[in-house]
Protein backbone atom coordinates (compact mmCIF):
# COMPACT_ATOMS: atom_id res chain seq x y z
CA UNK A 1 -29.28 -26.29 15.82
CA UNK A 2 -27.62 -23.83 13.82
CA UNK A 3 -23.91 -23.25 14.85
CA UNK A 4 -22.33 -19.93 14.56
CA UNK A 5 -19.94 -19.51 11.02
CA UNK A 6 -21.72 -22.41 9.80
CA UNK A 7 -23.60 -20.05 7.12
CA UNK A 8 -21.46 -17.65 5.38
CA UNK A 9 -22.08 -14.29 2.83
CA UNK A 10 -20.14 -14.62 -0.38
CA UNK A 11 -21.91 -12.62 -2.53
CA UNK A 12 -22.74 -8.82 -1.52
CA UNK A 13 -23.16 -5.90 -3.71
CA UNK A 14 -25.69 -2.34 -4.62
CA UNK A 15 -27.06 -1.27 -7.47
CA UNK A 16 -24.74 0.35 -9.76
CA UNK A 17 -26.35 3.96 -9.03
CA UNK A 18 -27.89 5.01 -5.92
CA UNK A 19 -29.78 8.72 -4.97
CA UNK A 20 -31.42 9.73 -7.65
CA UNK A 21 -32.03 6.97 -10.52
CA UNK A 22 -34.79 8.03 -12.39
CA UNK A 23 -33.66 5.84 -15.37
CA UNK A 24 -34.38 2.65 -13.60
CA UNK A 25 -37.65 1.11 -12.24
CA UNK A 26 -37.94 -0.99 -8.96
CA UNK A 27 -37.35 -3.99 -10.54
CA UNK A 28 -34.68 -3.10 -12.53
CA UNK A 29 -32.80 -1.83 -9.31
CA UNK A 30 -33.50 -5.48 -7.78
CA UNK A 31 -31.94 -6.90 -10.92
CA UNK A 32 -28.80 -4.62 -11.27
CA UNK A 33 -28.12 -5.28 -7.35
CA UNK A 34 -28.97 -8.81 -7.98
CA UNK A 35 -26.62 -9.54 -10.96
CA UNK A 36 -23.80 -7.08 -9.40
CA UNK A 37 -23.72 -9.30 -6.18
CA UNK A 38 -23.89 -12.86 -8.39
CA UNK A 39 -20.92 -11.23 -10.67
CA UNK A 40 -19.14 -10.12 -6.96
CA UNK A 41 -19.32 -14.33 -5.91
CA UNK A 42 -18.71 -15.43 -9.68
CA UNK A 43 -21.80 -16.72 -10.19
CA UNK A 44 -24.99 -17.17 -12.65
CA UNK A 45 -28.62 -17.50 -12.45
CA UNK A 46 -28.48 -21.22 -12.51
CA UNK A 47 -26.53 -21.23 -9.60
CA UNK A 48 -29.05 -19.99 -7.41
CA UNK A 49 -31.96 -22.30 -6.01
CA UNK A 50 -33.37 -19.18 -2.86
CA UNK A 51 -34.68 -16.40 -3.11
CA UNK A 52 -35.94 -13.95 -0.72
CA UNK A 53 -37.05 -10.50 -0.96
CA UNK A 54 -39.58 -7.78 0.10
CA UNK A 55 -42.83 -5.89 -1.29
CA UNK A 56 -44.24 -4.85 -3.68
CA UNK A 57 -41.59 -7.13 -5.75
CA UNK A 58 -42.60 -10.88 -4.96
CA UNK A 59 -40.19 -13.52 -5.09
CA UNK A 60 -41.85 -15.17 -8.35
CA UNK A 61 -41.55 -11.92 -9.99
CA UNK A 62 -37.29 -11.58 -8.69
CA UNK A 63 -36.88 -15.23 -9.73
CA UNK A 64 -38.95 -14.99 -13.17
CA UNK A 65 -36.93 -11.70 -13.79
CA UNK A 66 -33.57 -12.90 -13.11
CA UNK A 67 -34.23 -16.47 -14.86
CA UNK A 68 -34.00 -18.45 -11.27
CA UNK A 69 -35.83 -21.76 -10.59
CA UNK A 70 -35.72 -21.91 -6.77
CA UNK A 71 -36.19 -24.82 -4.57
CA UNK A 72 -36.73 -22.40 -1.28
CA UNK A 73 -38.30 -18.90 -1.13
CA UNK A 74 -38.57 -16.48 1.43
CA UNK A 75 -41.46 -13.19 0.88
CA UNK A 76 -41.71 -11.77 4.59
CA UNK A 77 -42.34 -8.61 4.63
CA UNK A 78 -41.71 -6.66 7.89
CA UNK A 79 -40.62 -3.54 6.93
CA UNK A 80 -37.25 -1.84 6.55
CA UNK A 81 -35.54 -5.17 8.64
CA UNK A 82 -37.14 -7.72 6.36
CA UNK A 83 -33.64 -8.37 5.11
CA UNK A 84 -32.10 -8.83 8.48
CA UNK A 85 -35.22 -11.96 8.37
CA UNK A 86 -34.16 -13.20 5.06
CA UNK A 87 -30.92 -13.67 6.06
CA UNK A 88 -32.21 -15.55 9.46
CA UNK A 89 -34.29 -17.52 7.70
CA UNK A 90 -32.11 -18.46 4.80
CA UNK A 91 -29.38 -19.43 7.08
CA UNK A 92 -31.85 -21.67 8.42
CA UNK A 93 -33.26 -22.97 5.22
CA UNK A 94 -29.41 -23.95 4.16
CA UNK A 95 -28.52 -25.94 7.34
CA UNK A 96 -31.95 -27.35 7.01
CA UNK A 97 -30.70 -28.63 3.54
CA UNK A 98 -33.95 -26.76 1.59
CA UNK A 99 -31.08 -25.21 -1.17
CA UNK A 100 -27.89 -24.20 -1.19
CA UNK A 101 -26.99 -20.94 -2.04
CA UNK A 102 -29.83 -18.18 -1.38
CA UNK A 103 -30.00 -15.06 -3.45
CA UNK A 104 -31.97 -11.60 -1.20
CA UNK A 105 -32.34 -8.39 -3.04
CA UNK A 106 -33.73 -5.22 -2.87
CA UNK A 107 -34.72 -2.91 -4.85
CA UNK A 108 -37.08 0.95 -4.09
CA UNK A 109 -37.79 3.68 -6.27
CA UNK A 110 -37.82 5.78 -3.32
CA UNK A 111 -37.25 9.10 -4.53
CA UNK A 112 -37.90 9.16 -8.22
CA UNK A 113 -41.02 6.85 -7.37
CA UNK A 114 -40.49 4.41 -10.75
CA UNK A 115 -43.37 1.81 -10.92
CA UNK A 116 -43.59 2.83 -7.08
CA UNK A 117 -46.48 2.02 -5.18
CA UNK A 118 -47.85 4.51 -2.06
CA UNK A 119 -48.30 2.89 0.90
CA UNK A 120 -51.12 4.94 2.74
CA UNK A 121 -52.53 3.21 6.07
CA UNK A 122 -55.61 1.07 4.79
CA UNK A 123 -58.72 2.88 6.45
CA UNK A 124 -60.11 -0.69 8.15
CA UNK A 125 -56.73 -1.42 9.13
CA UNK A 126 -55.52 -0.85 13.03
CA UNK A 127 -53.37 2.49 11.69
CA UNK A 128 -56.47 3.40 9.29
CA UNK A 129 -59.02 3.45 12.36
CA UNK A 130 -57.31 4.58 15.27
CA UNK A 131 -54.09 6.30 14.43
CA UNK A 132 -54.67 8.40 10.70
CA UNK A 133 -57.90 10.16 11.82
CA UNK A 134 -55.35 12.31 14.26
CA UNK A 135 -53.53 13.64 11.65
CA UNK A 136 -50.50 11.69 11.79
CA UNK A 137 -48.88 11.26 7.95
CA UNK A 138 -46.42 9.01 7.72
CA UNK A 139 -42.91 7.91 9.17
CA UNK A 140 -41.93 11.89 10.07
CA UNK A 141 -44.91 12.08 12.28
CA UNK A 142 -45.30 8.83 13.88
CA UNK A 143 -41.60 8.01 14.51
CA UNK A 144 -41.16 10.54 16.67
CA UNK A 145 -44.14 10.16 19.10
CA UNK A 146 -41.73 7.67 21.49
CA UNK A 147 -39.08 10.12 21.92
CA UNK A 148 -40.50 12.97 23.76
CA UNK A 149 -41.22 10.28 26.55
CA UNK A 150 -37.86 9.31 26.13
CA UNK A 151 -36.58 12.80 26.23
CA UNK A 152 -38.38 13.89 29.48
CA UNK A 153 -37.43 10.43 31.25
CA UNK A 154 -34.51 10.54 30.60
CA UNK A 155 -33.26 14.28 30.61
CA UNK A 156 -32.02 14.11 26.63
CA UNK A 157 -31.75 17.17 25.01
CA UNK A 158 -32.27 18.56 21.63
CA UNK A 159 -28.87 19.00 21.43
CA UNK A 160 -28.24 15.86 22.07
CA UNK A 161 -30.75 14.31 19.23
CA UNK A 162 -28.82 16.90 16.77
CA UNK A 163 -25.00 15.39 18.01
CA UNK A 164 -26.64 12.00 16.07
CA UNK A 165 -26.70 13.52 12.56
CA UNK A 166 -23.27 15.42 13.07
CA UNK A 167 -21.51 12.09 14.11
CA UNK A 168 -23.01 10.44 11.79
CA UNK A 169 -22.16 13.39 8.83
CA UNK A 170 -18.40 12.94 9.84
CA UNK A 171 -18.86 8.93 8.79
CA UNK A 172 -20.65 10.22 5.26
CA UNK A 173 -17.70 12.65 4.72
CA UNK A 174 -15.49 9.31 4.41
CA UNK A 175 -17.73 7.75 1.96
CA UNK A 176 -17.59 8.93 -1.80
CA UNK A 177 -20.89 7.07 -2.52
CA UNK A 178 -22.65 8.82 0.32
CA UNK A 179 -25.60 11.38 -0.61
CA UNK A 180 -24.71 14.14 1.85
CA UNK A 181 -20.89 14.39 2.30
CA UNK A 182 -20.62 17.77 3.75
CA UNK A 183 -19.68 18.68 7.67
CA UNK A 184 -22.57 19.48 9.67
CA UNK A 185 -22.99 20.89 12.91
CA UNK A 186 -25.17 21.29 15.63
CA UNK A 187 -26.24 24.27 14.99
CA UNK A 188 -26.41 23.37 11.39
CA UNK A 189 -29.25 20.51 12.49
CA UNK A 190 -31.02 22.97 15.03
CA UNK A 191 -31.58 25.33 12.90
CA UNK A 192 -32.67 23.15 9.87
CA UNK A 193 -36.49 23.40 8.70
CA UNK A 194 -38.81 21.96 11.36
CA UNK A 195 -40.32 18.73 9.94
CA UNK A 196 -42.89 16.84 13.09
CA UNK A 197 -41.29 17.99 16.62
CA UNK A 198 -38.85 17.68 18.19
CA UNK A 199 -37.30 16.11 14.51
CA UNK A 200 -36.26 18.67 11.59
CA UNK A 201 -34.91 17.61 8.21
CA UNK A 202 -31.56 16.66 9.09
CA UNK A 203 -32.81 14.60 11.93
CA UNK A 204 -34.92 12.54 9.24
CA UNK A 205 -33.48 9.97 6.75
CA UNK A 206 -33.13 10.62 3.51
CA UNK A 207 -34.95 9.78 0.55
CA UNK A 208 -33.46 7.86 -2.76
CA UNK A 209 -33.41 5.26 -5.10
CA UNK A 210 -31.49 2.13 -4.91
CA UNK A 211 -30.74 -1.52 -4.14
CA UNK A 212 -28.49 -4.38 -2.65
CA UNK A 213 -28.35 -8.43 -2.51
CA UNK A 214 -26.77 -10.50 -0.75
CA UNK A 215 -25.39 -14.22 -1.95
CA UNK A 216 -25.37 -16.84 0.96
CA UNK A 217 -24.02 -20.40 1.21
CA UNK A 218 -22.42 -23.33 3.49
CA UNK A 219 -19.49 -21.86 4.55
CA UNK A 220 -18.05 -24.99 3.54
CA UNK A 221 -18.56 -23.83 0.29
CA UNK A 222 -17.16 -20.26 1.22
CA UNK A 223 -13.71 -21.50 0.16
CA UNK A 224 -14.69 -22.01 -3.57
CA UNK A 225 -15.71 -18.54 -4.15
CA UNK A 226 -13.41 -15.36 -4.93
CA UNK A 227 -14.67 -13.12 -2.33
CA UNK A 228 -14.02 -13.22 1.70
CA UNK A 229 -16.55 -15.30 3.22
CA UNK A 230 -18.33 -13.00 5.92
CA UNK A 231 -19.52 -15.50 8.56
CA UNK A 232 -23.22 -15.19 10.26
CA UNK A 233 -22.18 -15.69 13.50
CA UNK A 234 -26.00 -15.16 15.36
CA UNK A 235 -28.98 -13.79 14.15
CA UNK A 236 -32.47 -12.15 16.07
CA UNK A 237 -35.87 -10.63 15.13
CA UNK A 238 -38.97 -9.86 17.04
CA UNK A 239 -42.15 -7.70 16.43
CA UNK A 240 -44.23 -5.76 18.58
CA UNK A 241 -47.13 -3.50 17.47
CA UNK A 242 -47.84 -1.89 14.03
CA UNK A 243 -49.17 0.71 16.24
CA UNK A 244 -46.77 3.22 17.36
CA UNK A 245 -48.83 4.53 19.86
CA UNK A 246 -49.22 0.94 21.81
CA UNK A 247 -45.71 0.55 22.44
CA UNK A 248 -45.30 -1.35 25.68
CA UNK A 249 -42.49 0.94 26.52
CA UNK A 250 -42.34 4.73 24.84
CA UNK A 251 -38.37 4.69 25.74
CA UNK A 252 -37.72 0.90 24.59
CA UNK A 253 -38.57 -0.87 21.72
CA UNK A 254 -39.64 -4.61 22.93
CA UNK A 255 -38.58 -5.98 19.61
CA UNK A 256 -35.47 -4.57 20.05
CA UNK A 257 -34.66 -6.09 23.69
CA UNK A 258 -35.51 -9.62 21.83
CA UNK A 259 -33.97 -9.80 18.27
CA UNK A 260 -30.90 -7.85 19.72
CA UNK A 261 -29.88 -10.31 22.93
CA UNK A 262 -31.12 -13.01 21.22
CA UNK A 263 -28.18 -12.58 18.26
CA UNK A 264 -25.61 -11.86 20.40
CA UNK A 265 -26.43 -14.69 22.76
CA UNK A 266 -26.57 -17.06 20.07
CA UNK A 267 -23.38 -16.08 18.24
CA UNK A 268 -21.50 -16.91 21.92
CA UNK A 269 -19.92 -13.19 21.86
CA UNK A 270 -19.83 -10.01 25.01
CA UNK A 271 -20.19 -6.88 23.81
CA UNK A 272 -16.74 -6.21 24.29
CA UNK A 273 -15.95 -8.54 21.91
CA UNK A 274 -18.02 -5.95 19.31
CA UNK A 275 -15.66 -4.21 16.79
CA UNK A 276 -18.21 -2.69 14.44
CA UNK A 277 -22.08 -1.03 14.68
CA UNK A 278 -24.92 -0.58 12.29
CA UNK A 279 -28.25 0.59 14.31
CA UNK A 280 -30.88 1.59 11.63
CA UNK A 281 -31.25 4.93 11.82
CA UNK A 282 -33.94 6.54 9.60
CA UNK A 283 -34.36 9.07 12.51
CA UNK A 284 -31.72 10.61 14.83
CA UNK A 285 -33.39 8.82 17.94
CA UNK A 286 -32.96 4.69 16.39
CA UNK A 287 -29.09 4.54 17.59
CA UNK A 288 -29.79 5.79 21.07
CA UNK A 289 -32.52 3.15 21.68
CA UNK A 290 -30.75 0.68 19.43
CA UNK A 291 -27.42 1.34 22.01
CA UNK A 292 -30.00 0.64 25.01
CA UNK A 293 -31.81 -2.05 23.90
CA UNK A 294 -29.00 -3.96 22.54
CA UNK A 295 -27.19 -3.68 25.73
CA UNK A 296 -24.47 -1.48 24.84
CA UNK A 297 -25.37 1.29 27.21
CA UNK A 298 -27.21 1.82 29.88
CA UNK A 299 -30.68 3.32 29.70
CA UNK A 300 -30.62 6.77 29.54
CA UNK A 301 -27.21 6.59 29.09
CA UNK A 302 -26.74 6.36 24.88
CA UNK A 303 -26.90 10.27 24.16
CA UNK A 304 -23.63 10.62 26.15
CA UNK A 305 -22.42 8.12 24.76
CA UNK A 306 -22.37 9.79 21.44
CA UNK A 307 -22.06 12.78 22.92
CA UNK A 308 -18.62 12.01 24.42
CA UNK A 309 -17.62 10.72 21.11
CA UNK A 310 -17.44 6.76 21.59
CA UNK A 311 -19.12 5.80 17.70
CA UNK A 312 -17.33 8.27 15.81
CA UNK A 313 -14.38 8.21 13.56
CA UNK A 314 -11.45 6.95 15.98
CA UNK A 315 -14.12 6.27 18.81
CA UNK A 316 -14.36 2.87 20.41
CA UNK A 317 -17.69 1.42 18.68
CA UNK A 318 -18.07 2.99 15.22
CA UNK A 319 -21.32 3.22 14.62
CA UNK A 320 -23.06 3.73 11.08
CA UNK A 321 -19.55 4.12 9.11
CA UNK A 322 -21.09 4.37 6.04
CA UNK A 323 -22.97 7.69 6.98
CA UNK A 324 -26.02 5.78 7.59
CA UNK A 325 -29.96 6.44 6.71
CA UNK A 326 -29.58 10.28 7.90
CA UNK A 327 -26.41 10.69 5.26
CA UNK A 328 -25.62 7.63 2.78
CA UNK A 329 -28.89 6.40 1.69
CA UNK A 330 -32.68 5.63 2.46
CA UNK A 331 -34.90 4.59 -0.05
CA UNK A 332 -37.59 3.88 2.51
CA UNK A 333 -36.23 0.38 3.56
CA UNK A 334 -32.90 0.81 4.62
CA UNK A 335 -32.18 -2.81 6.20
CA UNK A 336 -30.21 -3.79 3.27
CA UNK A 337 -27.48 -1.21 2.99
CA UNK A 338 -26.76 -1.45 6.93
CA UNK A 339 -25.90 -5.47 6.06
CA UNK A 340 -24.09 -3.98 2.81
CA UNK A 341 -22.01 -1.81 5.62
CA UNK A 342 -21.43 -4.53 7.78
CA UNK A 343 -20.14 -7.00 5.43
CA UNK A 344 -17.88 -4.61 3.87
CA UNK A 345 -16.39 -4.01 6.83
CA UNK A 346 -15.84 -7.32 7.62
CA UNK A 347 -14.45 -7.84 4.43
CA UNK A 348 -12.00 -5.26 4.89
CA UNK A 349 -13.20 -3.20 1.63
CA UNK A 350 -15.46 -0.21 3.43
CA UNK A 351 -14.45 3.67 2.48
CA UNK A 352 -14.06 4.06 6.16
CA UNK A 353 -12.52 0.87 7.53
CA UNK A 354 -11.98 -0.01 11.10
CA UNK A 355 -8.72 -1.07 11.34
CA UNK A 356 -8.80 -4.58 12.17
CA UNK A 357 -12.52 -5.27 12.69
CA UNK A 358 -13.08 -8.90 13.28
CA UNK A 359 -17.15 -9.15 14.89
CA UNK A 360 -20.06 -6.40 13.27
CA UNK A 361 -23.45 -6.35 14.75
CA UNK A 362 -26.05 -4.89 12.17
CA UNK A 363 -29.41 -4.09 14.11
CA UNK A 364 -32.70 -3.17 11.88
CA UNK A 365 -35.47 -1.91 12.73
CA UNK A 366 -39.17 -2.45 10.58
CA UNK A 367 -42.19 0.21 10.45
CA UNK A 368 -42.51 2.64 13.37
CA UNK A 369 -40.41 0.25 15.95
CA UNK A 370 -42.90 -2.91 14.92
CA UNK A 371 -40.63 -5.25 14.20
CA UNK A 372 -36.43 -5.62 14.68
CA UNK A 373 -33.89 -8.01 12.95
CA UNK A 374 -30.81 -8.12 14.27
CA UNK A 375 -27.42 -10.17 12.40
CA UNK A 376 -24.35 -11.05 13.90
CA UNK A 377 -21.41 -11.22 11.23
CA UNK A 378 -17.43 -12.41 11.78
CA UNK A 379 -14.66 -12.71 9.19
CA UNK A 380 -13.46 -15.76 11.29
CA UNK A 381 -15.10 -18.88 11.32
CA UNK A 382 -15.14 -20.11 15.48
């Protein structure tokens, strides 16, 4: 069985641009990522024998691209957490001795929509046939179908939702590569344009271009590279229902309560012991039922906890320090810059670094609450 620090990241970098990148086309942003995080680990294309990435890029197409013959590859496609997955299974496919150092990128035209494919619900699919003929369009209006239960349960208030993307805003303002930088209020978010109720636009992630990779290896290889090793202490994932409306649970995501414990469990840690906090968050409601789900509050109980101040700057869990989907970046699958986040913090490079952060939990989430990856990382190997 896998031990924890036995698999380590030594390789981690974006695309040179991210927000608006017109000039470059999906692949290209893969590639730029890609070759940024192998320069980042000093290393070349011939060095590399994984590769794992997402739609509509295949791995073929990344390796062919980037001049890789790979021994192992990895194409699951989950949604927005498929990265959180690659780097599960590619810490598996290392111990397992199926290659040795493993190459994920990413790479979306989100915004400028270069060589961009739609992605409209197929009409004989599950979505097609029982979910699009009501009207709902996309993430905006199927996201937020589980939070109005969660609301009324749980007495949460649209106040509360808003205190999300102002906490989260104060993280951004720390962050020079963060799209929206400026201070935000409540009132600021409340009185936003309406986008699908109870959400308006700054409740709603943004949308950009952009990528990220990731380099992983032995970590008793970690030594020969020039970066900090970031150690994968645990790792998590689960899926539940493509089908937002046949959640089991309307104020918990199942996949959550699965990838989430399972991580933490298997990296041997409390949540005590939990310095740093990345909860996907392309809407304003993911880091309360991330903070549930996860264990580290109470149910009901994660608006106050924002609320009161706990994940902000100088709080006692920082939570989305790079300003997250809602402020940094979201190019319609986020997974990858939360890891980014995480492993520069554990690296000790992050605009906004917690002082002495030693253990980062990075929590995705993949379509509307289908599926959930969940990575522990350390910068000391138990």
């Amino acid at each position: 069985m896998l031990k924890p620090g036995e698999i380590a990241v030594v390789g981690a970098a974006e695309s040179t641009k991210i927000g608006v990148v017109p000039e470059m086309s999906q692949i290209m942003l893969h590639a730029d990522a890609a070759l940024n995080a192998m320069q980042d680990a000093g290393l070349k294309p011939g060095d590399i024998d994984g590769v794992a990435c997402v739609g509509p890029m295949m791995p073929q197409q990344i390796a062919h691209y980037l001049g890789i013959t790979p021994k192992w590859v990895d194409g699951t496609g989950v949604g927005g957490c498929s990265f959180m997955l690659h780097v599960r299974h590619a810490a598996a496919a290392i111990h397992a001795g199926y290659c040795s150092t493993v190459l994920i990128t990413h790479g979306e035209s989100g915004r400028s929509r270069i060589n961009a494919t739609p992605r409209p619900p197929e009409p004989e699919s599950l979505n097609g046939q029982f979910e699009a003929p009501f009207g709902p369009m996309g993430p905006p209006t199927l996201f937020p179908i589980p939070v109005l239960r969660y609301m009324k349960t749980y007495g949460v208030t649209h106040e509360d939702l808003a205190m999300v993307s102002v906490v989260q805003r104060e993280w951004a303002a720390k962050n020079p590569r963060a799209m929206y930088r400026d201070p935000i209020t409540v009132e600021d978010v409340l009185n936003s344009r309406m986008i699908a109720y109870p959400f308006r636009i700054l409740q709603c992630c943004l949308v950009t271009d952009g990528g990220g990779a990731l380099i992983l290896t032995s970590a008793d290889r970690a030594k020969d590279f020039p970066t900090r090793p970031v150690y994968i202490l645990g790792t998590g994932e689960s899926v539940e229902t493509t089908m937002v409306s046949q959640m089991q649970d309307f104020t918990s995501s199942r996949a959550f309560r699965v990838a989430g414990p399972t991580a933490i469990q298997a990296a041997g840690i409390r949540h005590s012991d939990v310095d740093h906090l990345m909860i996907y968050d392309a809407f304003a409601h993911l880091p309360l039922y991330g903070l549930e789900d996860l264990g580290f509050c109470r149910p009901g109980e994660a608006a106050a906890f924002i609320r009161e101040g706990n994940t902000r700057p100088g709080g006692k869990l920082p939570l989305n320090t790079n300003g997250g989907g809602l402020s940094y970046t979201h190019t319609g699958m986020y997974g990858m810059f939360a890891l980014q986040e995480s492993v520069r913090q554990m690296r000790g490079t992050a605009p906004a670094q917690v002082p002495g952060a030693k253990i980062s939990v990075c929590h995705g989430v993949g379509g509307m609450f289908s599926a959930s990856g969940t990575i522990v990382f350390g910068n000391e190997r138990p």
